[in-house]
N, C-alpha and C. Protein backbone atom coordinates (compact mmCIF):
# COMPACT_ATOMS: atom_id res chain seq x y z
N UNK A 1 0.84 -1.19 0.00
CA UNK A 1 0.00 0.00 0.00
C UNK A 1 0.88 1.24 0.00
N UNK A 2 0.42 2.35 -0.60
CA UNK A 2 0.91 3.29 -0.78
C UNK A 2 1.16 4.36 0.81
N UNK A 3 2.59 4.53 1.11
CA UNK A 3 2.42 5.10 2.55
C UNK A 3 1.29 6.28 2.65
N UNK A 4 1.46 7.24 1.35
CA UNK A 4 0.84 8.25 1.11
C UNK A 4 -1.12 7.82 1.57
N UNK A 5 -1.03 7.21 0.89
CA UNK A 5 -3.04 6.82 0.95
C UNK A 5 -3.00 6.83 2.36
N UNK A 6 -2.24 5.80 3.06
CA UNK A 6 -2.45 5.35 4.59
C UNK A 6 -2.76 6.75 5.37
N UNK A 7 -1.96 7.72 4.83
CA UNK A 7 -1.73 9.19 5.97
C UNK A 7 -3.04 9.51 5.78
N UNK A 8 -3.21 10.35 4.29
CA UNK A 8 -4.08 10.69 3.65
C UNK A 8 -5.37 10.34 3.00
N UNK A 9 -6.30 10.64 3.46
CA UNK A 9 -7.64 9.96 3.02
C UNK A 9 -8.23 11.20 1.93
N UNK A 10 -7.88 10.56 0.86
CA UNK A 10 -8.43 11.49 -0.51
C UNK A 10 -9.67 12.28 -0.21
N UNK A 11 -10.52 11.45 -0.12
CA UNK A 11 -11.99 12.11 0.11
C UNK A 11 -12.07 13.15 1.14
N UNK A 12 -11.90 13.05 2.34
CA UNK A 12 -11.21 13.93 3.52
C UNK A 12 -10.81 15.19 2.90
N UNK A 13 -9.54 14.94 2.45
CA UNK A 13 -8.78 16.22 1.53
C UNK A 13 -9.38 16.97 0.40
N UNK A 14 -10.79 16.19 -0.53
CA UNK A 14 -11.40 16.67 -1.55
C UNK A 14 -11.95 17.78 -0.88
N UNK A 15 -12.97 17.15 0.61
CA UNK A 15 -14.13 18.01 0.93
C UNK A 15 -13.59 19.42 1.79
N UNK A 16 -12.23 19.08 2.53
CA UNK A 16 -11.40 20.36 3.01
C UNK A 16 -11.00 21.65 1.86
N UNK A 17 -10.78 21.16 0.95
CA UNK A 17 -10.39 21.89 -0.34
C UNK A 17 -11.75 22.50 -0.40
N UNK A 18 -12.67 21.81 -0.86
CA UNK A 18 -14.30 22.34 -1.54
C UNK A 18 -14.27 23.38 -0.47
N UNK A 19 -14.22 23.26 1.44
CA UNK A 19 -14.58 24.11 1.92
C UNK A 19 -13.72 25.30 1.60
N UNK A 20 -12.74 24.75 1.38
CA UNK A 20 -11.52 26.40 1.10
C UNK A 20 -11.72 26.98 0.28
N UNK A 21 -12.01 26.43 -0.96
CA UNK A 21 -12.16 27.34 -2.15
C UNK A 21 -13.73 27.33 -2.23
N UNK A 22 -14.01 27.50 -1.58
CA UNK A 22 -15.50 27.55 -1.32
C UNK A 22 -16.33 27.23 -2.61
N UNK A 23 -16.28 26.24 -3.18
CA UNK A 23 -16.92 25.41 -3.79
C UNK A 23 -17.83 24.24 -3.33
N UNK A 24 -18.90 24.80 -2.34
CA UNK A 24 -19.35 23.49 -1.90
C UNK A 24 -21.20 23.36 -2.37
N UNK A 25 -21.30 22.92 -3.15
CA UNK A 25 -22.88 22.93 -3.67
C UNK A 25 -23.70 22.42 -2.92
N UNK A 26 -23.56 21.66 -2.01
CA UNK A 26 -24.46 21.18 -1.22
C UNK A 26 -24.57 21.63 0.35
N UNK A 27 -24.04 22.79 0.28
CA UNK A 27 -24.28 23.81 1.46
C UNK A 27 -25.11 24.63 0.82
N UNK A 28 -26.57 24.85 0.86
CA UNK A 28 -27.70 25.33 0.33
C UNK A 28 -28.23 26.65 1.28
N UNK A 29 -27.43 26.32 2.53
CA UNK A 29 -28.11 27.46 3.17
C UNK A 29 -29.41 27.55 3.78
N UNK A 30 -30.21 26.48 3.30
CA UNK A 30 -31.47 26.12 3.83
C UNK A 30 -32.12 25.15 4.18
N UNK A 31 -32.87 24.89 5.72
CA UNK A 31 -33.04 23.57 6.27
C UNK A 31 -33.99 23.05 5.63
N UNK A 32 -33.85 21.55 5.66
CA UNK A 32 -35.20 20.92 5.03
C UNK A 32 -36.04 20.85 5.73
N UNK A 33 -37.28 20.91 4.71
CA UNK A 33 -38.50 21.06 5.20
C UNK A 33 -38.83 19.98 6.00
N UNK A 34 -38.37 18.24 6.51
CA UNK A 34 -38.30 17.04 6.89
C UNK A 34 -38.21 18.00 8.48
N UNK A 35 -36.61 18.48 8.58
CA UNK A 35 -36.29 18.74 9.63
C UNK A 35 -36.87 19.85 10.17
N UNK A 36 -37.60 20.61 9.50
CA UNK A 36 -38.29 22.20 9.87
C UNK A 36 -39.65 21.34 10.64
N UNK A 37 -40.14 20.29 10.02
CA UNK A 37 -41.50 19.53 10.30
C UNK A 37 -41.18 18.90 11.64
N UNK A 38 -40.07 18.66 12.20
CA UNK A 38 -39.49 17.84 13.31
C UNK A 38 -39.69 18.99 14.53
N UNK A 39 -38.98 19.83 13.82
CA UNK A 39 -38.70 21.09 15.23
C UNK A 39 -40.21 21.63 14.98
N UNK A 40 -40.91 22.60 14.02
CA UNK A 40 -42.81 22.27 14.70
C UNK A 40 -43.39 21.50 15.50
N UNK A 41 -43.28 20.18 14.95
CA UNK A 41 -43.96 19.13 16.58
C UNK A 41 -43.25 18.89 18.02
N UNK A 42 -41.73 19.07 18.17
CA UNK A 42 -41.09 18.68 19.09
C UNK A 42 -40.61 19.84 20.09
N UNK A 43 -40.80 19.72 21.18
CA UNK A 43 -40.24 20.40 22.15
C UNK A 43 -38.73 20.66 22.27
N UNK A 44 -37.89 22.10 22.02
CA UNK A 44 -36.52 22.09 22.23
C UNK A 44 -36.13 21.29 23.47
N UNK A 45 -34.65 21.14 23.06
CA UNK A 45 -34.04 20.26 24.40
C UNK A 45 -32.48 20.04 23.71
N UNK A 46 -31.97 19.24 23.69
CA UNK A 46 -30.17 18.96 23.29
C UNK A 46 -30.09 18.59 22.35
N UNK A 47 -29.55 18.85 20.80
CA UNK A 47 -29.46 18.24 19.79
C UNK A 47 -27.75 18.61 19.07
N UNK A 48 -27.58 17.22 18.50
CA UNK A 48 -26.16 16.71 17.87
C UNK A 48 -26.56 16.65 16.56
N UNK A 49 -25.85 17.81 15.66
CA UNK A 49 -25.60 17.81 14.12
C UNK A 49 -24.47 17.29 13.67
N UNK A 50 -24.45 16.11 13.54
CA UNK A 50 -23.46 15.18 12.79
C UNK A 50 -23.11 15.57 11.43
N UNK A 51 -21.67 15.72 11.32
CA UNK A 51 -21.50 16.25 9.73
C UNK A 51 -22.33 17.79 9.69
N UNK A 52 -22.19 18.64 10.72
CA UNK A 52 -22.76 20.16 10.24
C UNK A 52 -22.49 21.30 8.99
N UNK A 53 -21.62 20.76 8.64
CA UNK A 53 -20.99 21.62 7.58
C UNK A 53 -20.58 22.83 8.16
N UNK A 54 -21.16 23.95 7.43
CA UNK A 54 -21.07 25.59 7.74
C UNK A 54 -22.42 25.94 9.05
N UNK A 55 -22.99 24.96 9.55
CA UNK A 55 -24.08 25.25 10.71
C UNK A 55 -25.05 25.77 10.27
N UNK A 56 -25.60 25.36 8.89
CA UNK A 56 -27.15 26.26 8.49
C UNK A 56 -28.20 25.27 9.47
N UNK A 57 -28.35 24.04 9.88
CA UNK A 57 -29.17 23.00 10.20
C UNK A 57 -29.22 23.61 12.06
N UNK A 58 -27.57 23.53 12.61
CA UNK A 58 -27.42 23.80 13.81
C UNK A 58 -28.04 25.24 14.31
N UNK A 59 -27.71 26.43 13.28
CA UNK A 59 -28.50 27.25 13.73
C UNK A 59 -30.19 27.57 13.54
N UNK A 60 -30.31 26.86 12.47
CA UNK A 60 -31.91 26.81 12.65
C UNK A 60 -32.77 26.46 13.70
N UNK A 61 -32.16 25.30 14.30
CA UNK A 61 -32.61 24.33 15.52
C UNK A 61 -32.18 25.32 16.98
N UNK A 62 -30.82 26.43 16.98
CA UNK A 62 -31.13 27.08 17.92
C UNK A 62 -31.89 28.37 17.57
N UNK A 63 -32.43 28.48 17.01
CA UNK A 63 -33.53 29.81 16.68
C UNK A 63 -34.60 29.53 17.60
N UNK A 64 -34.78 28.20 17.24
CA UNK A 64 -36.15 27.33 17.51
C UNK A 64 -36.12 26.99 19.69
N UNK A 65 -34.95 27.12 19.92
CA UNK A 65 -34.54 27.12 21.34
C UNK A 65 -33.92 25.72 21.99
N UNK A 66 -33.44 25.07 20.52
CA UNK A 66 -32.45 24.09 20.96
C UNK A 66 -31.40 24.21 21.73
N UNK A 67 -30.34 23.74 22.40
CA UNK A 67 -29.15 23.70 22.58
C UNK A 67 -28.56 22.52 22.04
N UNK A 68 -27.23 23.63 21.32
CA UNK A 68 -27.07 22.79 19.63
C UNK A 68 -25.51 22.37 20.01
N UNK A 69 -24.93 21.14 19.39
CA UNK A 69 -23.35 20.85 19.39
C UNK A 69 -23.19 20.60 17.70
N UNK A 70 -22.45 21.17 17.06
CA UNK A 70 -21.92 20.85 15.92
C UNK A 70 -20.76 20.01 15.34
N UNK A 71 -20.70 19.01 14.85
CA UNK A 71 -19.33 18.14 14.12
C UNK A 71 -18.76 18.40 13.17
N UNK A 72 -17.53 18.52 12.41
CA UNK A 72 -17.85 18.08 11.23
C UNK A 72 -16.19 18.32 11.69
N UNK A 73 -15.60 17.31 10.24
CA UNK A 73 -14.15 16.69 10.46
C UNK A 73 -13.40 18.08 9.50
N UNK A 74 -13.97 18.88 8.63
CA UNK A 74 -13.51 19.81 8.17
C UNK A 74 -13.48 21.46 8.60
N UNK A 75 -12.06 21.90 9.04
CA UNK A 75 -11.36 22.76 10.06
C UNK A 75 -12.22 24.24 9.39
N UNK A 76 -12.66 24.32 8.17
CA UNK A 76 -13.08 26.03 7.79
C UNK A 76 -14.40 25.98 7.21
N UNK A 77 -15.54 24.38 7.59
CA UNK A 77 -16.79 24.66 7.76
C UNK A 77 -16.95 25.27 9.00
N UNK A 78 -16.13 24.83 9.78
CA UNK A 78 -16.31 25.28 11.75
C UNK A 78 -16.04 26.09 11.87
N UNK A 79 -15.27 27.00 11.14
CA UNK A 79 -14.84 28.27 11.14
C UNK A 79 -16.26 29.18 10.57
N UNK A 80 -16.49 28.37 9.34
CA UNK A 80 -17.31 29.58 8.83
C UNK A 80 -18.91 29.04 9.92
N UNK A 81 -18.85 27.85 10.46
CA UNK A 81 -20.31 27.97 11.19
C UNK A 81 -20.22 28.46 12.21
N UNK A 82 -19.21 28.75 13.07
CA UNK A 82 -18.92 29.67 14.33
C UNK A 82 -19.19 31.03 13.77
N UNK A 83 -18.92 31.88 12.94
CA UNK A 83 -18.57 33.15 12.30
C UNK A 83 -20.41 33.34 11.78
N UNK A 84 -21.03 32.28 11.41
CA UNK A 84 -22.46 32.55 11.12
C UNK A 84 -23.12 32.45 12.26
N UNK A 85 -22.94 31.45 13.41
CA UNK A 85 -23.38 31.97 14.82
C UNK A 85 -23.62 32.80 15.30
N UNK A 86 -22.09 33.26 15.60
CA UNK A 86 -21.76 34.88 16.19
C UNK A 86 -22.77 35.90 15.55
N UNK A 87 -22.98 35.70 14.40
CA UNK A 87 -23.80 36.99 13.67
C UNK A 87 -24.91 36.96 13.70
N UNK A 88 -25.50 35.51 13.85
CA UNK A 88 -26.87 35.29 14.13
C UNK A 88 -27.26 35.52 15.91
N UNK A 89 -25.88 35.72 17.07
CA UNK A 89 -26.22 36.24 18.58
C UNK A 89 -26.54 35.05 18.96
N UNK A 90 -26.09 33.74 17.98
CA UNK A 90 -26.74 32.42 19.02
C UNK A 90 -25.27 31.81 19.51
N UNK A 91 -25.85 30.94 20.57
CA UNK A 91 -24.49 29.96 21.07
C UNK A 91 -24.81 28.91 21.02
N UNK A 92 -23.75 28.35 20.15
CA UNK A 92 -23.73 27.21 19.58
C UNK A 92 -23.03 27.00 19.61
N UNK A 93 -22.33 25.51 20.20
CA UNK A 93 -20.81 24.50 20.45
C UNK A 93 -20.71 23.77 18.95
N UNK A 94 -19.57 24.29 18.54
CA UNK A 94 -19.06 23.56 17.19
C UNK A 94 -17.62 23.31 17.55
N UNK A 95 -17.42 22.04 16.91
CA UNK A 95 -16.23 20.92 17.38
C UNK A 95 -16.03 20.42 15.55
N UNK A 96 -14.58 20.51 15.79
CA UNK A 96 -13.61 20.03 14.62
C UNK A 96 -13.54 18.93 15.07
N UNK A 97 -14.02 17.69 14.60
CA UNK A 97 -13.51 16.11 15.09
C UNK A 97 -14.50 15.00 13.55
N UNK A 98 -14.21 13.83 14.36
CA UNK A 98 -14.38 12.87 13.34
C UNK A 98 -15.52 12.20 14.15
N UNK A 99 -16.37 12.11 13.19
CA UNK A 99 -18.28 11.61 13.70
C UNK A 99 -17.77 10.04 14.35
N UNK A 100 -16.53 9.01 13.92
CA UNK A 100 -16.52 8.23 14.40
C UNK A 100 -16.00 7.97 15.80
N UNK A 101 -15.35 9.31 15.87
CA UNK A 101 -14.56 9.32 17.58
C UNK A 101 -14.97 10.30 18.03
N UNK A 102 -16.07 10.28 18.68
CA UNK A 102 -16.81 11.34 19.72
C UNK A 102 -16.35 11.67 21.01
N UNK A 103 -15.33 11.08 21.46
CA UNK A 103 -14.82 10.92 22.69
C UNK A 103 -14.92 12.26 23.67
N UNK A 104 -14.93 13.46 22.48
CA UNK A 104 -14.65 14.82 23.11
C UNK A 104 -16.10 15.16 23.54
N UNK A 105 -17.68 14.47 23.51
CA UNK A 105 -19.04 14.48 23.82
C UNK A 105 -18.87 13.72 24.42
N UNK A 106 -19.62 14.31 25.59
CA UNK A 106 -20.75 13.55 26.79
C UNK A 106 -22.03 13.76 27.04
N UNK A 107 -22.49 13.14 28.08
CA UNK A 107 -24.25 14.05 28.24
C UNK A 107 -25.09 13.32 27.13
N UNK A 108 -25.92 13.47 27.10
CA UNK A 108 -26.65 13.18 26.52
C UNK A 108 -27.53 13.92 25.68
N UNK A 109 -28.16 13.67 24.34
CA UNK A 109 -28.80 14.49 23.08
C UNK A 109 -30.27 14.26 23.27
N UNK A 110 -31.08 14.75 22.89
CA UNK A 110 -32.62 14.64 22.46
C UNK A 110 -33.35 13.90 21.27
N UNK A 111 -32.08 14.94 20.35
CA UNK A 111 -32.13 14.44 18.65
C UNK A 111 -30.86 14.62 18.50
N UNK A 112 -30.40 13.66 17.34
CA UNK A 112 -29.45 13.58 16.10
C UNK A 112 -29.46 14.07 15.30
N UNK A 113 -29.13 14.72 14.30
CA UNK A 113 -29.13 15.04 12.78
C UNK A 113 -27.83 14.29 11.92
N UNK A 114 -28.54 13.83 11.13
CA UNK A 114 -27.55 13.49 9.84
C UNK A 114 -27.27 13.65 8.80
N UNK A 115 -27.30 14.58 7.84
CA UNK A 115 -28.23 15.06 6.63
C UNK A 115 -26.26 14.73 5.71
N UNK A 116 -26.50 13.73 5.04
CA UNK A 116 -24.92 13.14 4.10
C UNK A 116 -24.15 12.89 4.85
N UNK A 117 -23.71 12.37 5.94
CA UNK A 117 -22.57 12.17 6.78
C UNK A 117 -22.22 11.08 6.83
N UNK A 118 -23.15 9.75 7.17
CA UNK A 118 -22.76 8.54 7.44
C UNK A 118 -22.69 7.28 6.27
N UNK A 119 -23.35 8.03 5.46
CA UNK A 119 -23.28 7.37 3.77
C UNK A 119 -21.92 7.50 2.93
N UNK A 120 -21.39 8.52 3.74
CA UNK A 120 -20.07 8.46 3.02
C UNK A 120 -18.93 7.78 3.66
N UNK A 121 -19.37 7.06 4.89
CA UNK A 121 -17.93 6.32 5.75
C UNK A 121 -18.36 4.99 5.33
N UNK A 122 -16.68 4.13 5.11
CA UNK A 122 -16.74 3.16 5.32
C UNK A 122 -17.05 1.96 6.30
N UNK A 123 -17.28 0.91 6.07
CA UNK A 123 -18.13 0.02 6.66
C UNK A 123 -18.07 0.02 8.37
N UNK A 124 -16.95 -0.22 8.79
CA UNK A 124 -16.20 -0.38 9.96
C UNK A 124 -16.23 0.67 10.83
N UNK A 125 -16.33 2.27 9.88
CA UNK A 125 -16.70 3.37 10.27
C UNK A 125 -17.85 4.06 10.85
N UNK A 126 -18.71 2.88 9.85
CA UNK A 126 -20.30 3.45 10.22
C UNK A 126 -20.88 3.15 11.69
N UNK A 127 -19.58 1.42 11.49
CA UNK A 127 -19.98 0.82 13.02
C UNK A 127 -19.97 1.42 14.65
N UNK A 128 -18.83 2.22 14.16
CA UNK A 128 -18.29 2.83 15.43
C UNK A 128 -19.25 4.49 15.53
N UNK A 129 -19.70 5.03 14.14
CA UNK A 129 -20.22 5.90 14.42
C UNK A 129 -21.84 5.77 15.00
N UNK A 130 -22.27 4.55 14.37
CA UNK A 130 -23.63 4.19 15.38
C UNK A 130 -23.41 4.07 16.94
N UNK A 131 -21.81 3.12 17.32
CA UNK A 131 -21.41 3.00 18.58
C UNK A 131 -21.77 4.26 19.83
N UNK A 132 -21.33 5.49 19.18
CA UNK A 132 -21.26 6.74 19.69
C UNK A 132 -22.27 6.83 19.55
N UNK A 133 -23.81 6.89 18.57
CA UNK A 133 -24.14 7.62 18.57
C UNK A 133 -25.49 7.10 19.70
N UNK A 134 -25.18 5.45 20.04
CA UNK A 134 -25.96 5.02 21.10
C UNK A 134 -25.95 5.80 22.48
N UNK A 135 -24.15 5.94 22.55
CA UNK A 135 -23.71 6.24 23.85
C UNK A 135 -24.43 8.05 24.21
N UNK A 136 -24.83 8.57 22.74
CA UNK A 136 -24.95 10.02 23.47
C UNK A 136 -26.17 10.39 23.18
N UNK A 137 -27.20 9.22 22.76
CA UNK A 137 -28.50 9.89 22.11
C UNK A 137 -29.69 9.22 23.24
N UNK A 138 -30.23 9.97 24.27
CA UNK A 138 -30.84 9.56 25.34
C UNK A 138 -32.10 8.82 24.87
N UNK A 139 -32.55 7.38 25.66
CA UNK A 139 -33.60 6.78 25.42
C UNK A 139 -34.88 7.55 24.85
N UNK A 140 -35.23 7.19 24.25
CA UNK A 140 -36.57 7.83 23.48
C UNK A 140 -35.99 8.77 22.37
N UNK A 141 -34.87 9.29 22.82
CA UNK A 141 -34.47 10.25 21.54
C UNK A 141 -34.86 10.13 19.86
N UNK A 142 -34.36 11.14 19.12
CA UNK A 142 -34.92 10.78 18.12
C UNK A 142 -33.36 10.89 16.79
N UNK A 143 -33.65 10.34 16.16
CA UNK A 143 -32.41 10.89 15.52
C UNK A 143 -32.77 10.24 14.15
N UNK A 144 -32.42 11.08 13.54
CA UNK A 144 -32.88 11.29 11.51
C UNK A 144 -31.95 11.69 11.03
N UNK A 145 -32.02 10.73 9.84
CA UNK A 145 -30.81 10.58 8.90
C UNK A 145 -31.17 10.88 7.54
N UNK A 146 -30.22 11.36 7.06
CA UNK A 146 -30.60 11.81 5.10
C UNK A 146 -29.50 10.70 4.55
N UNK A 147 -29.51 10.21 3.86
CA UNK A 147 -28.55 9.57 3.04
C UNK A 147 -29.01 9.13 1.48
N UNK A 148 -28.31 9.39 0.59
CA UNK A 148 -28.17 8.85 -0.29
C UNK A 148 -27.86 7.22 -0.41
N UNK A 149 -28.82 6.57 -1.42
CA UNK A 149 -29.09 5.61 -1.47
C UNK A 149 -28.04 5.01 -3.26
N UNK A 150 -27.46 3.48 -2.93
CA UNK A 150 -26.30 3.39 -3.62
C UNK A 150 -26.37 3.87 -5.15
N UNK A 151 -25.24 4.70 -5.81
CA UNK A 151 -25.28 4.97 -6.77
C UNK A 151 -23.91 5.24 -7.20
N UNK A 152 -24.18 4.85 -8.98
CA UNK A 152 -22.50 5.24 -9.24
C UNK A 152 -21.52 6.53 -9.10
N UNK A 153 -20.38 7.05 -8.34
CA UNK A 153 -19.98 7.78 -8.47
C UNK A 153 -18.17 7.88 -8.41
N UNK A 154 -17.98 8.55 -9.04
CA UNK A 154 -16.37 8.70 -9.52
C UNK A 154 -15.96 7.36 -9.86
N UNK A 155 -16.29 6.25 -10.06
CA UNK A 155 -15.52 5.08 -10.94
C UNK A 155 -15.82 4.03 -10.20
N UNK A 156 -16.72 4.42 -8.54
CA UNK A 156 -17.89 3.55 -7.57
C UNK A 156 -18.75 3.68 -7.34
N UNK A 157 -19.32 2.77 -6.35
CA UNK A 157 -20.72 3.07 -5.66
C UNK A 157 -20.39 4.09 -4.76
N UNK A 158 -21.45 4.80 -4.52
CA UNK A 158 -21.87 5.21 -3.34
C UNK A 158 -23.06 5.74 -2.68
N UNK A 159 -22.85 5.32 -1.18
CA UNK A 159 -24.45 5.51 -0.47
C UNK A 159 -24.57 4.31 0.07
N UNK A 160 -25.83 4.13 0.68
CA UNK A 160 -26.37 3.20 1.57
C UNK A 160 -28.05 2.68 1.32
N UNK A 161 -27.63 1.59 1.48
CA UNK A 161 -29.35 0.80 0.72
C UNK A 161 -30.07 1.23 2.29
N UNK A 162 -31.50 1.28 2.24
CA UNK A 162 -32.10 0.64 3.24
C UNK A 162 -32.04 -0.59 3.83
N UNK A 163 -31.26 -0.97 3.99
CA UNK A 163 -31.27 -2.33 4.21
C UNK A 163 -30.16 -2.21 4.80
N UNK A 164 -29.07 -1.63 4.72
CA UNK A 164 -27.92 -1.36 5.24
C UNK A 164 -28.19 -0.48 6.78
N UNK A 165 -28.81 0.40 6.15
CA UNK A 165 -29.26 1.54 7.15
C UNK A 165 -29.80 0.50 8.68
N UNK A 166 -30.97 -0.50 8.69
CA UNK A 166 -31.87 -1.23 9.44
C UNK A 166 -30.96 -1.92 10.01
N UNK A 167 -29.79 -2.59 9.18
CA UNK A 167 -29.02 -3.45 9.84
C UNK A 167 -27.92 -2.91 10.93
N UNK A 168 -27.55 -2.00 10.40
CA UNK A 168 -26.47 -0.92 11.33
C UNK A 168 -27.15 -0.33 13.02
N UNK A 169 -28.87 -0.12 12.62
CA UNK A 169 -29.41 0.62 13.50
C UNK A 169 -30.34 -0.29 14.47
N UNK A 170 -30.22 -1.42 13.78
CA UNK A 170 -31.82 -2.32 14.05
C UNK A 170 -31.34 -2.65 15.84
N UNK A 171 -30.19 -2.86 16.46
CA UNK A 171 -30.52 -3.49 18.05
C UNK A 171 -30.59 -2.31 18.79
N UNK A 172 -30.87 -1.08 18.26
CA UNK A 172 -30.61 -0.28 19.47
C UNK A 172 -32.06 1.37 19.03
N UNK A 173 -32.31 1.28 17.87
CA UNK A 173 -33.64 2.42 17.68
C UNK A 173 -34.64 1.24 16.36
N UNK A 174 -35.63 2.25 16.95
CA UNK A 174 -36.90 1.57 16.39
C UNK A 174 -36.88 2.43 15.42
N UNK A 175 -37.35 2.03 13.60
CA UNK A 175 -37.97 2.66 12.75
C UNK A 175 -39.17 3.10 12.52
N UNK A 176 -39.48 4.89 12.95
CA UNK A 176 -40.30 5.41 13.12
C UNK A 176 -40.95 4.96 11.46
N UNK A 177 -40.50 5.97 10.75
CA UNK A 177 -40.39 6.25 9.60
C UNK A 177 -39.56 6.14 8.49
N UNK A 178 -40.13 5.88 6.98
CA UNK A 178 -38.59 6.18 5.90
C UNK A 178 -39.59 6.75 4.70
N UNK A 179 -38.61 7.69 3.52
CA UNK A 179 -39.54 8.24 3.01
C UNK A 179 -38.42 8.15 1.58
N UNK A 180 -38.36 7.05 0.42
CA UNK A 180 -37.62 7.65 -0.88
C UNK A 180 -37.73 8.46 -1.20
N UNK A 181 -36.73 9.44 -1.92
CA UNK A 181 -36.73 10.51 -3.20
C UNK A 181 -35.74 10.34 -4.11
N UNK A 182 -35.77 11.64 -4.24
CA UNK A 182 -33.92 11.49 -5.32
C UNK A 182 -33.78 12.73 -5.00
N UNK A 183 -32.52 13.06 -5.29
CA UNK A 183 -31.75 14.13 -5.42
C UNK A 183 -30.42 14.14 -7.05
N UNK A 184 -31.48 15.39 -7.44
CA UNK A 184 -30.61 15.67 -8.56
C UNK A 184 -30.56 14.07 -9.78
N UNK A 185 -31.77 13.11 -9.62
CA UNK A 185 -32.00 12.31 -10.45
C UNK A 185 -31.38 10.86 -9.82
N UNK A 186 -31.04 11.15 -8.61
CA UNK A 186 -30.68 9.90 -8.47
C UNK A 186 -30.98 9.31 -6.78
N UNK A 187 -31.41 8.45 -6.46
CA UNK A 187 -32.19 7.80 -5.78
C UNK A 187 -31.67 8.30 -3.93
N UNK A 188 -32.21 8.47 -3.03
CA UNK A 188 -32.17 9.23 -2.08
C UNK A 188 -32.88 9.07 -0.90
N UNK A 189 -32.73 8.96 0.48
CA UNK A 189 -33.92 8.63 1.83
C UNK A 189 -34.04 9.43 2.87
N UNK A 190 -34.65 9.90 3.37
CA UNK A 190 -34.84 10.40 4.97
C UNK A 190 -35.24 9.08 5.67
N UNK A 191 -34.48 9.17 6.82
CA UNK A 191 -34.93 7.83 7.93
C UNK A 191 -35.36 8.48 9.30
N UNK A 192 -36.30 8.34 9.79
CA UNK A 192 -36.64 8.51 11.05
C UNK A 192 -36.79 7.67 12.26
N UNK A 193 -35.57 7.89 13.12
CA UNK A 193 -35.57 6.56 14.16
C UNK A 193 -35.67 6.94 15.24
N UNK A 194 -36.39 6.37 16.57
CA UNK A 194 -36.25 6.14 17.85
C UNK A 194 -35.26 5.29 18.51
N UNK A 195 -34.73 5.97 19.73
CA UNK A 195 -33.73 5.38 20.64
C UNK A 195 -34.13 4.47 21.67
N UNK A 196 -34.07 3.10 21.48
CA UNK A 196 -35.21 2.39 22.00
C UNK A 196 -33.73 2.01 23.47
């Protein structure tokens, strides 16, 4: 194996770049209507945005009177979602780390958010990031996931079947809900789960 690959995880380095040269198309700036429908029925309380990007999701949810923690493994989304905080007068905890090693969270969450995060780790990865996400998402909690569902991209698959999703999640939350779409023509899910 190449020493280089071992250090360096390509994909990692693609999406750090996109944030730098600020090329990132799928920072839209605006929450989905899935998750806008969540915070209407639900009472604020502690919520974990997995994979936050630039914090459009995290600060929506503290408008609403969440208390919000933000992830994401790339150093100048956290920059720019702290810097949209500040301007929006909310406080919001955003953390540079990796969704699979949470170690730096404790306490316990209400809700999860996932909106592209866990569809893009490998297998072994996903394992450990469900691991965590048992340890910090309090019984009954709720936690919803967006993922893209498998499709070809750059010279592979990528994404996650339903079926993948159930198996990863099935001993520890109940499936509220699941809802297909697509995005941009190609096949796509919201999952809605309880922390049983």
């Amino acid at each position: 194996m190449n020493p280089l690959k071992a250090v360096f995880n390509r994909s990692s380095l693609m999406f750090m770049w996109r944030y730098f040269s600020g090329q990132t198309p799928w920072d839209t700036n605006a929450t989905p209507p899935e998750v806008m429908e969540f915070i209407q029925k639900t009472s604020p309380g502690k919520a974990l945005d997995l994979g936050c990007g630039t914090g459009t999701n995290a600060i929506t949810l503290a408008r609403h009177g969440w208390k919000v923690t933000g992830i994401d493994f790339a150093p100048n989304a956290i920059r720019a979602a702290r810097k949209k905080a500040i301007q929006a007068g909310l406080e919001i905890d955003f953390y540079v780390g990796d969704v699979t090693d949470l170690f730096i969270l404790s306490g316990t969450y209400d809700y999860a958010l996932d909106i592209g995060c866990l569809f893009t780790l490998k297998s072994d990865d996903r394992k450990k990031y469900v691991n965590h996400l048992v340890r910090l998402l309090r019984q009954e909690g709720m936690f919803m996931l967006y993922a893209w569902l498998p499709r070809p991209w750059k010279g592979t698959i990528r994404g996650i079947s339903p079926e993948d999703v159930d198996a990863l999640l099935d001993s520890s939350f109940l499936k509220i809900r699941s809802v297909v779409g697509e995005e941009n023509n190609f096949p796509s899910a919201w999952y809605w789960f309880q922390r049983i």
